[in-house]
PDB file of N, CA and C in Angstrom:
ATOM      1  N   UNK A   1      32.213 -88.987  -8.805  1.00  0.00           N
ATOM      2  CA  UNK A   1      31.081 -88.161  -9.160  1.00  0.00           C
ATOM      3  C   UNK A   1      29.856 -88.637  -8.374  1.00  0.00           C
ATOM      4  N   UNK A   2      29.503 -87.859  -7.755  1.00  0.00           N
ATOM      5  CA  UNK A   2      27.678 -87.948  -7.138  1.00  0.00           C
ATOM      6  C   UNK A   2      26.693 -87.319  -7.994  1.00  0.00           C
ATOM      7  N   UNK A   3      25.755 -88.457  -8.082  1.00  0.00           N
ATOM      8  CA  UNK A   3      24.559 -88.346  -8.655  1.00  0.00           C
ATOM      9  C   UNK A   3      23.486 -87.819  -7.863  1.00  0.00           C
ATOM     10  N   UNK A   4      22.836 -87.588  -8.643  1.00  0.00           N
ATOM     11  CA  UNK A   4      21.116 -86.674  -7.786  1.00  0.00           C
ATOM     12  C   UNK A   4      20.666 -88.097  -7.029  1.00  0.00           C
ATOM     13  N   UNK A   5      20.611 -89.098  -7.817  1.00  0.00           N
ATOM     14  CA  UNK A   5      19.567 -90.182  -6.950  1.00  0.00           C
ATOM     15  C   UNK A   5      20.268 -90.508  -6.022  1.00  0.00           C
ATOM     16  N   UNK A   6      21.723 -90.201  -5.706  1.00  0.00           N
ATOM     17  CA  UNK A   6      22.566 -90.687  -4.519  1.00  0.00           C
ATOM     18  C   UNK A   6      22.224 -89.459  -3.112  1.00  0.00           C
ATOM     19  N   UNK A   7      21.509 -88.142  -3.338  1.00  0.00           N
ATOM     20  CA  UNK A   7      21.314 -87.735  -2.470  1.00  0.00           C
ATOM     21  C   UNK A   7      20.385 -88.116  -1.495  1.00  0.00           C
ATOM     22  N   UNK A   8      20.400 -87.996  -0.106  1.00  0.00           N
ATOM     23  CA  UNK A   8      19.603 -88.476   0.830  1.00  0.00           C
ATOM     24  C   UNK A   8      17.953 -87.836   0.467  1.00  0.00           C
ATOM     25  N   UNK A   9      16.871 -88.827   0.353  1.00  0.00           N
ATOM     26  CA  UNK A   9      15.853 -88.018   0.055  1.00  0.00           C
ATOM     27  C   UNK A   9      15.148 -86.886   0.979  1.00  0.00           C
ATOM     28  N   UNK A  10      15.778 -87.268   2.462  1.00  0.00           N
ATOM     29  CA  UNK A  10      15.054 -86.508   3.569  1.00  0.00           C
ATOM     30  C   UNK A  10      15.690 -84.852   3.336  1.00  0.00           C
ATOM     31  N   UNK A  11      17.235 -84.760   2.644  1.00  0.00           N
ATOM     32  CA  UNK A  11      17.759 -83.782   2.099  1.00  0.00           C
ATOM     33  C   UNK A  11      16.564 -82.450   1.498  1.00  0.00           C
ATOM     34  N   UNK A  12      16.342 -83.682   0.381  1.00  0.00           N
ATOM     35  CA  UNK A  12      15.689 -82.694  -0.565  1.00  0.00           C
ATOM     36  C   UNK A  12      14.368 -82.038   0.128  1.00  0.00           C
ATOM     37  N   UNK A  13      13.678 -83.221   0.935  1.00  0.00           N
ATOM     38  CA  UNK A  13      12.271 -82.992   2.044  1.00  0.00           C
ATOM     39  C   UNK A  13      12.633 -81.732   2.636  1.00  0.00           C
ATOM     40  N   UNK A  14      13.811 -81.738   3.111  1.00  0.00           N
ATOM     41  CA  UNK A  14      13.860 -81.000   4.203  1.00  0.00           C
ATOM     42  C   UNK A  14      14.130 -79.372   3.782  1.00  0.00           C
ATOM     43  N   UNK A  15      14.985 -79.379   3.074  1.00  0.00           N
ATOM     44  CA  UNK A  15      15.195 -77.869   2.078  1.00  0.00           C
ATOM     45  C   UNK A  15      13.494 -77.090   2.003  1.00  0.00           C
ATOM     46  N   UNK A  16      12.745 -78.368   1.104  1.00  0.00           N
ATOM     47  CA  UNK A  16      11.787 -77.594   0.600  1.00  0.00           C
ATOM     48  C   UNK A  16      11.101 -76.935   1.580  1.00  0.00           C
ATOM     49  N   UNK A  17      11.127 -77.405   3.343  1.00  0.00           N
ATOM     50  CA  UNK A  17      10.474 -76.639   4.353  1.00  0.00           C
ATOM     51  C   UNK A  17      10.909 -75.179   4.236  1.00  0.00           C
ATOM     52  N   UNK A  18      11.982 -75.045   4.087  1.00  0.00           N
ATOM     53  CA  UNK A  18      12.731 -73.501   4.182  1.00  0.00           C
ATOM     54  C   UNK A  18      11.894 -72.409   3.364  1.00  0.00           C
ATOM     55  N   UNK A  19      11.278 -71.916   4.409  1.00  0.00           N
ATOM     56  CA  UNK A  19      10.426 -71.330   3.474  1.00  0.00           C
ATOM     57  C   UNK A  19       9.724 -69.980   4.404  1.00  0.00           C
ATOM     58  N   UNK A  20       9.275 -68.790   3.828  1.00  0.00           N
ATOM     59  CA  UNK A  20       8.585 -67.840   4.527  1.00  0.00           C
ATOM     60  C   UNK A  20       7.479 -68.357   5.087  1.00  0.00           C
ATOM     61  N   UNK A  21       6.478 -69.285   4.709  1.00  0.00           N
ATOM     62  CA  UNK A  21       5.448 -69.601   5.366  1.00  0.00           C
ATOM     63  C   UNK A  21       5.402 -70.804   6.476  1.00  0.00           C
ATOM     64  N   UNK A  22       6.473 -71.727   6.219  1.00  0.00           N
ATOM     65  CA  UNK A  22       6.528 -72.512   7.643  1.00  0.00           C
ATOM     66  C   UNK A  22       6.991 -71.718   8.853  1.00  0.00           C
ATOM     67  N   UNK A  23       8.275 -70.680   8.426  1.00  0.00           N
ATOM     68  CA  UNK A  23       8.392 -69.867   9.463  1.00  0.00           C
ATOM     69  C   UNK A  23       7.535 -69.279  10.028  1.00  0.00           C
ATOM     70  N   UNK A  24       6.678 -68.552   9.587  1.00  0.00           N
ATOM     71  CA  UNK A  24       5.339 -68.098  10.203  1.00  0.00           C
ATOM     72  C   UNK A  24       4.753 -69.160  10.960  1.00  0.00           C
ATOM     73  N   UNK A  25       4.296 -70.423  10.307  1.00  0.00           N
ATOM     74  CA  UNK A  25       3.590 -71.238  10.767  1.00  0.00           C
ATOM     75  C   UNK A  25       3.972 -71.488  12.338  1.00  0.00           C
ATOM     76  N   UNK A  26       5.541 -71.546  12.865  1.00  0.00           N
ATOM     77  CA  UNK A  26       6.493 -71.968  14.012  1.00  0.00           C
ATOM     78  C   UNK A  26       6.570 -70.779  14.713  1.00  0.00           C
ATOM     79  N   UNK A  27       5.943 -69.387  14.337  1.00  0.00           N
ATOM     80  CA  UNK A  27       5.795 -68.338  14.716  1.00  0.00           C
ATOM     81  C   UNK A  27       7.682 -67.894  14.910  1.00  0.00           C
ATOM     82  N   UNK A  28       8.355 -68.286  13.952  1.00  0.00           N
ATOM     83  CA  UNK A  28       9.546 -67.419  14.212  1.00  0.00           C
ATOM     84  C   UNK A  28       9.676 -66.333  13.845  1.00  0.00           C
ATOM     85  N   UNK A  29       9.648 -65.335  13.280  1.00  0.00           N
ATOM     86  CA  UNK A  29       9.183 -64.291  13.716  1.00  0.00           C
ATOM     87  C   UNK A  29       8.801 -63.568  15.050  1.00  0.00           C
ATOM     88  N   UNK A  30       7.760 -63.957  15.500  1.00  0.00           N
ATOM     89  CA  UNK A  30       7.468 -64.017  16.964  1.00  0.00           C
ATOM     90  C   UNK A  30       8.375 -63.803  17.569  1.00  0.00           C
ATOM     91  N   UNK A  31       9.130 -65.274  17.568  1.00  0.00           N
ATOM     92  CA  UNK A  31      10.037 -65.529  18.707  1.00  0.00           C
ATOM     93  C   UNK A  31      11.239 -64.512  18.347  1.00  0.00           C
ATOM     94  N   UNK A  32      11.438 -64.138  17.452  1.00  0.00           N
ATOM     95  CA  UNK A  32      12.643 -63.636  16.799  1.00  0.00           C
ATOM     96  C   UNK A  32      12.594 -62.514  17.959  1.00  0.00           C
ATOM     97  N   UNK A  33      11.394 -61.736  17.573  1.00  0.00           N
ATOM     98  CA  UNK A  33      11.080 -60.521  18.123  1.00  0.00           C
ATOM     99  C   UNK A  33      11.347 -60.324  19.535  1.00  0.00           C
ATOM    100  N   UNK A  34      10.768 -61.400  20.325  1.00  0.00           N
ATOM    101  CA  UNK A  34      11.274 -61.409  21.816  1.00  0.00           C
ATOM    102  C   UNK A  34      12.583 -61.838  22.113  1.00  0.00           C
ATOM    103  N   UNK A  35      13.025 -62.368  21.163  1.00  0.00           N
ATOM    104  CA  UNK A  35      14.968 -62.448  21.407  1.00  0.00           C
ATOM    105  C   UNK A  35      15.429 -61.168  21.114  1.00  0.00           C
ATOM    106  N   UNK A  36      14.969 -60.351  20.147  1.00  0.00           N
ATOM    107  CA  UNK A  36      15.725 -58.747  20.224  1.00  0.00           C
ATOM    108  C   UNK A  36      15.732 -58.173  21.645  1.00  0.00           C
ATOM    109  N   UNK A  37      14.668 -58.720  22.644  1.00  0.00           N
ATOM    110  CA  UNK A  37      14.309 -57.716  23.898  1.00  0.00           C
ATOM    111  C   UNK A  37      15.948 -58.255  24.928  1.00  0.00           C
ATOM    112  N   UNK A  38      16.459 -59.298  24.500  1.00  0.00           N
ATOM    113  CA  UNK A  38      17.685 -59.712  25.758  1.00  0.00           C
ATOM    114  C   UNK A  38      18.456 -59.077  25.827  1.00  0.00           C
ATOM    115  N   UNK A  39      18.921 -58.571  26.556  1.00  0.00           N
ATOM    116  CA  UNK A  39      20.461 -57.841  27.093  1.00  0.00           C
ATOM    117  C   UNK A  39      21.228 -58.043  25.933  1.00  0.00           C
ATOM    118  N   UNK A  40      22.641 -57.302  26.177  1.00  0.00           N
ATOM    119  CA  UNK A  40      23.499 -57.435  25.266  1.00  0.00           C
ATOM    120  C   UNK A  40      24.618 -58.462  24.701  1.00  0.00           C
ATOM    121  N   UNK A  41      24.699 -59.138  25.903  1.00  0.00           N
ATOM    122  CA  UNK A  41      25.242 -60.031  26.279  1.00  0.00           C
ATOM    123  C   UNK A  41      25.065 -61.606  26.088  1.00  0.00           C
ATOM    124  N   UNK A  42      23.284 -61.819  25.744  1.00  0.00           N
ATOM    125  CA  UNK A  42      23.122 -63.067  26.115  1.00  0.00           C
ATOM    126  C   UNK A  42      22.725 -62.743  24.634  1.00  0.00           C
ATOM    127  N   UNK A  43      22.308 -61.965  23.587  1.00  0.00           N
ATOM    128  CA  UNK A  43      21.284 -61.807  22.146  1.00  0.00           C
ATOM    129  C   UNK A  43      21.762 -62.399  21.201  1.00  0.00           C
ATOM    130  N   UNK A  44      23.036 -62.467  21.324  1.00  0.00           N
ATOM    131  CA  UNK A  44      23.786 -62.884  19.968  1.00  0.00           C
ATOM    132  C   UNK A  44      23.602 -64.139  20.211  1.00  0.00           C
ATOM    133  N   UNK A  45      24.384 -64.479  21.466  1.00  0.00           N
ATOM    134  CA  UNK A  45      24.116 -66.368  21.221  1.00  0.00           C
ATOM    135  C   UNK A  45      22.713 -67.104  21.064  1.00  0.00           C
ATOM    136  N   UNK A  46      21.907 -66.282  21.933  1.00  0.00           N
ATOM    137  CA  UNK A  46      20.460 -66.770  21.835  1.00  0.00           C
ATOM    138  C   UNK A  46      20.118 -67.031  20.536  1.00  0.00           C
ATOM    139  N   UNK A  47      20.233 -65.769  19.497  1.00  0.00           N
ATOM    140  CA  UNK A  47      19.837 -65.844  18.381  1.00  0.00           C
ATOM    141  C   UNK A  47      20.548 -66.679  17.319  1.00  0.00           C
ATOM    142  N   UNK A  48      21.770 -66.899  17.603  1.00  0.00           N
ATOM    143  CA  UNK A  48      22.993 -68.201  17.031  1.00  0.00           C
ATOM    144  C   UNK A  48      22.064 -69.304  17.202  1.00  0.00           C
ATOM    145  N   UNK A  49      22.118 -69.405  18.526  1.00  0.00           N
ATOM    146  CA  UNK A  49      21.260 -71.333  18.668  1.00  0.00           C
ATOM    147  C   UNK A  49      20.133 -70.881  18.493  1.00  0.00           C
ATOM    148  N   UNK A  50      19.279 -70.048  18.769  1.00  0.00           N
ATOM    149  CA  UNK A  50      17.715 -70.497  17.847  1.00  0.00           C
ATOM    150  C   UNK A  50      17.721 -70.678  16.266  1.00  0.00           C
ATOM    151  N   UNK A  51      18.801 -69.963  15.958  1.00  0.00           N
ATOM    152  CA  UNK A  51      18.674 -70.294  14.328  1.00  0.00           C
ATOM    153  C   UNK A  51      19.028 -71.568  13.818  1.00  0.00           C
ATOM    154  N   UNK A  52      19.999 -71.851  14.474  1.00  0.00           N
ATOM    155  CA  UNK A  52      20.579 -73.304  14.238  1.00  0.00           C
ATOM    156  C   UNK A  52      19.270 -74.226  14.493  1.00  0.00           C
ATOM    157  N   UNK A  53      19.017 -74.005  15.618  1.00  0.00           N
ATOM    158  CA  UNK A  53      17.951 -74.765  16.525  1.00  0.00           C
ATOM    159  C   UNK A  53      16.500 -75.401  14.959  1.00  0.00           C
ATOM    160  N   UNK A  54      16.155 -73.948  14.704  1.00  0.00           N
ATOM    161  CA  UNK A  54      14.888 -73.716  13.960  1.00  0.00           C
ATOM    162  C   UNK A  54      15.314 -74.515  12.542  1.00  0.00           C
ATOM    163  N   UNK A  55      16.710 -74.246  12.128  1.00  0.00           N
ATOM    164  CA  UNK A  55      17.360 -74.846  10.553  1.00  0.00           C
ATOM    165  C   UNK A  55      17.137 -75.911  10.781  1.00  0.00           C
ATOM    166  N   UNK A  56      17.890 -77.189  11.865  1.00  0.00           N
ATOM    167  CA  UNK A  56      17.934 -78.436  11.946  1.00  0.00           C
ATOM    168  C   UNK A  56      16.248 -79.019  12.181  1.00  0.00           C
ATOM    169  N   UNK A  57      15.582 -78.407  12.806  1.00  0.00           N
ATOM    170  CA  UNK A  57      14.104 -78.652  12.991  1.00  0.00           C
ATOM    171  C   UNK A  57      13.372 -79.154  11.578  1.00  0.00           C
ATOM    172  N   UNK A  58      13.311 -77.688  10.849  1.00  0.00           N
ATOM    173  CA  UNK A  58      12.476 -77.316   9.493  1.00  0.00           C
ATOM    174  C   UNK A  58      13.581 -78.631   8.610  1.00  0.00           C
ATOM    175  N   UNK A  59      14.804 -78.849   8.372  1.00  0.00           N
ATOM    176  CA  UNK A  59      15.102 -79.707   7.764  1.00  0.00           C
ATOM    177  C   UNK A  59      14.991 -81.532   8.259  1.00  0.00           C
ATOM    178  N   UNK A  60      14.741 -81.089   9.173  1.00  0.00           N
ATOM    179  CA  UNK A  60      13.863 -82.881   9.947  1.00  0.00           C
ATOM    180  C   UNK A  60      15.308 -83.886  10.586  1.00  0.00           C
ATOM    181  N   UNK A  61      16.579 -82.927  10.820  1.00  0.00           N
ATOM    182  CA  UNK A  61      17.107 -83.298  11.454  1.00  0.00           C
ATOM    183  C   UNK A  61      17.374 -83.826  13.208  1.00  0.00           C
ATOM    184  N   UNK A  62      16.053 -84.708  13.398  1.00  0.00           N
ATOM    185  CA  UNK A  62      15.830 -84.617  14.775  1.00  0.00           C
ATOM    186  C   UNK A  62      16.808 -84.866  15.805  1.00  0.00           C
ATOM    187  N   UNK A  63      18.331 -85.620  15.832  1.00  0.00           N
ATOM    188  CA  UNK A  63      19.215 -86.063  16.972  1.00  0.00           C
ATOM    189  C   UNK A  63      19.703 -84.452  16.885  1.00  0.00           C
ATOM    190  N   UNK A  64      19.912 -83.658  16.042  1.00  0.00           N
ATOM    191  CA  UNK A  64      20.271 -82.493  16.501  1.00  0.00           C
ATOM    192  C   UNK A  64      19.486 -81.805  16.806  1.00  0.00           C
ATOM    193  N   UNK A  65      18.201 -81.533  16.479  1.00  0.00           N
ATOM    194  CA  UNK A  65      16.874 -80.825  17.139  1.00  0.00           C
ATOM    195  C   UNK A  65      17.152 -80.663  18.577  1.00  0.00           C
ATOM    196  N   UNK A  66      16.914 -81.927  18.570  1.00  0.00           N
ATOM    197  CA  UNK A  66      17.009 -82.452  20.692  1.00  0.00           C
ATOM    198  C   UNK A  66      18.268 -81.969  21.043  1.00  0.00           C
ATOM    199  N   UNK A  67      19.583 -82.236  20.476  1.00  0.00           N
ATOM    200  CA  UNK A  67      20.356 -82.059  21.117  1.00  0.00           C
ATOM    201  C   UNK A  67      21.207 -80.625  21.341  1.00  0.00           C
ATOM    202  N   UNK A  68      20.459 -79.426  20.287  1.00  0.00           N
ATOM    203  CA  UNK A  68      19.926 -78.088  20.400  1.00  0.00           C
ATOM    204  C   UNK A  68      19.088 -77.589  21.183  1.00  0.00           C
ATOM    205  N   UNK A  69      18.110 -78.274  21.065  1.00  0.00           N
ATOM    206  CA  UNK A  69      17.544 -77.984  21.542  1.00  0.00           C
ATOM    207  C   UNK A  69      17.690 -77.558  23.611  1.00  0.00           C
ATOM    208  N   UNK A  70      18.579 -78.820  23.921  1.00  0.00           N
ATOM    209  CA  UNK A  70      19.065 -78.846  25.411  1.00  0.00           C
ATOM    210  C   UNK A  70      20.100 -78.165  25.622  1.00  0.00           C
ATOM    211  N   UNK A  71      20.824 -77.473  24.327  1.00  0.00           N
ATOM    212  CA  UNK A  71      21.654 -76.045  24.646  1.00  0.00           C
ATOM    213  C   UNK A  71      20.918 -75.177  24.503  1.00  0.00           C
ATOM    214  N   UNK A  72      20.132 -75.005  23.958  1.00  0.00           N
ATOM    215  CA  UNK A  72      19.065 -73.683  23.939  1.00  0.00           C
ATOM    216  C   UNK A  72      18.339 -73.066  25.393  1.00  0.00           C
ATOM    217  N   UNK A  73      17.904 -74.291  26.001  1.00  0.00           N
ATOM    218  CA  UNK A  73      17.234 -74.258  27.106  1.00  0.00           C
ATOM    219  C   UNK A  73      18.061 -74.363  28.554  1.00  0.00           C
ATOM    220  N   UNK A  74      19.680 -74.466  27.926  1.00  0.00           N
ATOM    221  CA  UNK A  74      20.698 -73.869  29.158  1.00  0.00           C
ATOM    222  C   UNK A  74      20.979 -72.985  28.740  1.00  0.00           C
ATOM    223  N   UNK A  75      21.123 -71.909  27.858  1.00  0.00           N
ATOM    224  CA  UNK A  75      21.117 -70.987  27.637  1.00  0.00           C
ATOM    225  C   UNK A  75      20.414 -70.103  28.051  1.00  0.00           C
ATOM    226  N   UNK A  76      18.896 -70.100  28.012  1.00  0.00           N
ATOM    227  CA  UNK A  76      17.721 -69.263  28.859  1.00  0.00           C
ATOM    228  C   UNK A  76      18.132 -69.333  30.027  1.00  0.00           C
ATOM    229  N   UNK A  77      18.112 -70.256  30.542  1.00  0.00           N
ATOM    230  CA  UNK A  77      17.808 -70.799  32.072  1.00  0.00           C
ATOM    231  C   UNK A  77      19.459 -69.977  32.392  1.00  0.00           C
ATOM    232  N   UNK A  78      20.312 -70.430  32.339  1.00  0.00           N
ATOM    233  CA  UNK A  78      21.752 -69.330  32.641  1.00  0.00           C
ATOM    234  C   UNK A  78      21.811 -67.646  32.706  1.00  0.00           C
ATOM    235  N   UNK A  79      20.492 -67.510  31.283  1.00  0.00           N
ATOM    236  CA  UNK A  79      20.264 -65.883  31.110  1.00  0.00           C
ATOM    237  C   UNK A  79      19.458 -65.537  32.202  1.00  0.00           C
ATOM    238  N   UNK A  80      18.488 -66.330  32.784  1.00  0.00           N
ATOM    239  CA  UNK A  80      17.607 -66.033  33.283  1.00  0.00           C
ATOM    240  C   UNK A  80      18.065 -65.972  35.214  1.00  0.00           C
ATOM    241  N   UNK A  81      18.670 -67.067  35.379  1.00  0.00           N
ATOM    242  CA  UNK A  81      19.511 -67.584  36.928  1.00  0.00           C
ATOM    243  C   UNK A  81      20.458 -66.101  37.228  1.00  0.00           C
ATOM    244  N   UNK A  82      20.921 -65.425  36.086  1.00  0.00           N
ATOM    245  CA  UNK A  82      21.870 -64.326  36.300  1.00  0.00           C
ATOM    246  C   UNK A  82      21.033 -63.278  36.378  1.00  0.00           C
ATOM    247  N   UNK A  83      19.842 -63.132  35.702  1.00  0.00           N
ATOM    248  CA  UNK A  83      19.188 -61.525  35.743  1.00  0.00           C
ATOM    249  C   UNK A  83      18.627 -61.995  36.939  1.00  0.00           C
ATOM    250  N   UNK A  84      18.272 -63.374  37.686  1.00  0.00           N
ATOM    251  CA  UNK A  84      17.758 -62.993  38.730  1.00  0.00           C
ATOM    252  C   UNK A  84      18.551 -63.646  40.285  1.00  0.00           C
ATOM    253  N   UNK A  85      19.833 -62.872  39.843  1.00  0.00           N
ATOM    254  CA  UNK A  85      21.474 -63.469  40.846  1.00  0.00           C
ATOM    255  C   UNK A  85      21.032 -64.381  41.504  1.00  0.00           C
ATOM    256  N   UNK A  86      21.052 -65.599  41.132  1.00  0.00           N
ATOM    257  CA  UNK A  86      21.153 -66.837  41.834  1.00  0.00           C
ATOM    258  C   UNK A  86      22.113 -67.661  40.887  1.00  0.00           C
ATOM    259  N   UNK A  87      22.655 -68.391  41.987  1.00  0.00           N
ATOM    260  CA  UNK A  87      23.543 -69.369  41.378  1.00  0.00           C
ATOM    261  C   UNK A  87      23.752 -70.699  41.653  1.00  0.00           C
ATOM    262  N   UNK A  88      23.938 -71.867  40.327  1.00  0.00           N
ATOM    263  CA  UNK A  88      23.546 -72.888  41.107  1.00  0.00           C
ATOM    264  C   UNK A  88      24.666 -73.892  41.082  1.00  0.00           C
ATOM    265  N   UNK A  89      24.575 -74.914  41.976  1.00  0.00           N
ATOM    266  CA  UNK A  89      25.251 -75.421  42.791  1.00  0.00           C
ATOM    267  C   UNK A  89      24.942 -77.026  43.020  1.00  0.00           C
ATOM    268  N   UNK A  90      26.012 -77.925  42.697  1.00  0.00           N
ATOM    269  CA  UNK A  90      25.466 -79.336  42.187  1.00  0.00           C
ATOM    270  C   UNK A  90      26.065 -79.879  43.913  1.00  0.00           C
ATOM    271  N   UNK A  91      25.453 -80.764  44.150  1.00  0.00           N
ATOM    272  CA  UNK A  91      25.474 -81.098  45.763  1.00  0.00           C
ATOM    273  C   UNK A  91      25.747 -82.639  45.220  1.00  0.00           C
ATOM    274  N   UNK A  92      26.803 -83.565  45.385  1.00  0.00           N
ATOM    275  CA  UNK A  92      27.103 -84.475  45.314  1.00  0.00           C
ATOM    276  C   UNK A  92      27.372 -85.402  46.446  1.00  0.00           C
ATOM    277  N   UNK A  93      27.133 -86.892  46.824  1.00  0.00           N
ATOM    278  CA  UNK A  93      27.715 -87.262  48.123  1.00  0.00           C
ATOM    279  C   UNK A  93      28.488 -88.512  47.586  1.00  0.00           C
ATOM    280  N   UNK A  94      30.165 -88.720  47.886  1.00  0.00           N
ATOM    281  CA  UNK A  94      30.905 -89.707  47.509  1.00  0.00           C
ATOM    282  C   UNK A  94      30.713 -89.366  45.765  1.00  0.00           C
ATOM    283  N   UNK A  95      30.883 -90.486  45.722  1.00  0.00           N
ATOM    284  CA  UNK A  95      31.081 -90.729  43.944  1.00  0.00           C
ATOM    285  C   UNK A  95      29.868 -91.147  43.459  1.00  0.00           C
ATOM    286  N   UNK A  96      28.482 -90.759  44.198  1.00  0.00           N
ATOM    287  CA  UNK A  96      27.529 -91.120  43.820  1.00  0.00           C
ATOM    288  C   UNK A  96      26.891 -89.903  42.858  1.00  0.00           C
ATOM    289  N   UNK A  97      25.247 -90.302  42.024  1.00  0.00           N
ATOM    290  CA  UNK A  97      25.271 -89.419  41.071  1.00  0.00           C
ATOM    291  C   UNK A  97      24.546 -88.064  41.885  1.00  0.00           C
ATOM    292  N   UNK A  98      24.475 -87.168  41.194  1.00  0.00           N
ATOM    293  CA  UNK A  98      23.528 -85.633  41.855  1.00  0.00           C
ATOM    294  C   UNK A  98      22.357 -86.195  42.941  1.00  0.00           C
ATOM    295  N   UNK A  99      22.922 -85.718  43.600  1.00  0.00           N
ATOM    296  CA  UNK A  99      21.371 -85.673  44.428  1.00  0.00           C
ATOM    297  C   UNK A  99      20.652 -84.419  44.739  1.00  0.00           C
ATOM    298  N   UNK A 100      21.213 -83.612  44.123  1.00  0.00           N
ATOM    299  CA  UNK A 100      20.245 -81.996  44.433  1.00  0.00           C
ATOM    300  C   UNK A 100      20.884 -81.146  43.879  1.00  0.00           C
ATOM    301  N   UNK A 101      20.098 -80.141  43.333  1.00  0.00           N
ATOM    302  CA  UNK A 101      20.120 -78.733  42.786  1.00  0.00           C
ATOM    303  C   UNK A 101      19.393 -77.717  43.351  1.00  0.00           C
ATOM    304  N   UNK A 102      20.609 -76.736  44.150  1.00  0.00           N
ATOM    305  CA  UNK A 102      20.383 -75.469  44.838  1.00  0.00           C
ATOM    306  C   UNK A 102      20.306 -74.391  44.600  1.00  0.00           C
ATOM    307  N   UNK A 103      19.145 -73.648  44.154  1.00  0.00           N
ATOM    308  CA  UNK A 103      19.264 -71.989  43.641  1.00  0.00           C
ATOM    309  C   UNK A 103      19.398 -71.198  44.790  1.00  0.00           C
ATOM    310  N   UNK A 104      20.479 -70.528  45.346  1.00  0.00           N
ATOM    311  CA  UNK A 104      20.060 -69.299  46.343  1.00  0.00           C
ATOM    312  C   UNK A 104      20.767 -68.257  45.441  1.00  0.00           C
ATOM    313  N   UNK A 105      20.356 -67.010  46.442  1.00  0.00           N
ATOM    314  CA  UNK A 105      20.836 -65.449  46.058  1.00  0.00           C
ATOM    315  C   UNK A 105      22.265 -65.432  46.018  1.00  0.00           C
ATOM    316  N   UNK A 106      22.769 -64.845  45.378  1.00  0.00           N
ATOM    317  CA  UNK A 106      24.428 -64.913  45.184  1.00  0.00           C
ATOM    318  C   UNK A 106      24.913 -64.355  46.376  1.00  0.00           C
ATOM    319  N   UNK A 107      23.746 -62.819  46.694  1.00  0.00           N
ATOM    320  CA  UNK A 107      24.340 -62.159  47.781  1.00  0.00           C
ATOM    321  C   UNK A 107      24.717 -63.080  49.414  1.00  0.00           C
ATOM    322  N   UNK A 108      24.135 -64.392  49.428  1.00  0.00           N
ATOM    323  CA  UNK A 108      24.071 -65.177  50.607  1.00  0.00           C
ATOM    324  C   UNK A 108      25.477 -65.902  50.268  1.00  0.00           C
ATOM    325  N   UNK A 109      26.680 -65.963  49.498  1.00  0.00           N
ATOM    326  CA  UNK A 109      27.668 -66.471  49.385  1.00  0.00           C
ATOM    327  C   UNK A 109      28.480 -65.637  49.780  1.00  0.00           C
TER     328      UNK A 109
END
């Protein structure tokens, strides 16, 4: 059996954010609104990980914040590299680490 005082207190902290007015406060809404404008293709997931994104935030889960957060922002950047056909391209030399990242026009491949 689990007891109330055995729950994590940041738990209970974090619930109570869930709320109509912090959302406002983070302007989701807002953002909501300009995720309806994406293609058909990219809307659903966008709106998958921002929600996730915004839940783990408002509940003060920060290693997943961040680590949402850096799928969120390959997500744009992928939506965005395709509406504007470029594609990119990791340039490696030997077994050493990246040394460059190349955007050209797809049509030049």
């Amino acid at each position: 059996m689990i007891f109330e005082s055995e729950i994590p207190i940041k738990w209970i902290d974090g619930f109570s954010k869930l709320n109509i007015l912090r959302l406002e406060e983070i302007e989701y809404f807002i953002l909501k609104e300009k995720i309806s404008k994406f293609n058909k293709k990219y809307k659903e997931l966008i709106n998958r990980d921002f929600d996730e994104l915004v839940l783990n935030y408002l509940i003060g889960n920060i290693k997943s914040t961040v680590v949402l957060s850096g799928s969120f922002v390959e997500l744009i950047l992928t939506f965005y590299l395709e509406r504007k056909k470029l594609k990119i391209f990791h340039i490696y030399k030997m077994e050493e680490p990246l040394i460059g990242i190349y955007m050209i026009p797809l049509s030049m491949i």
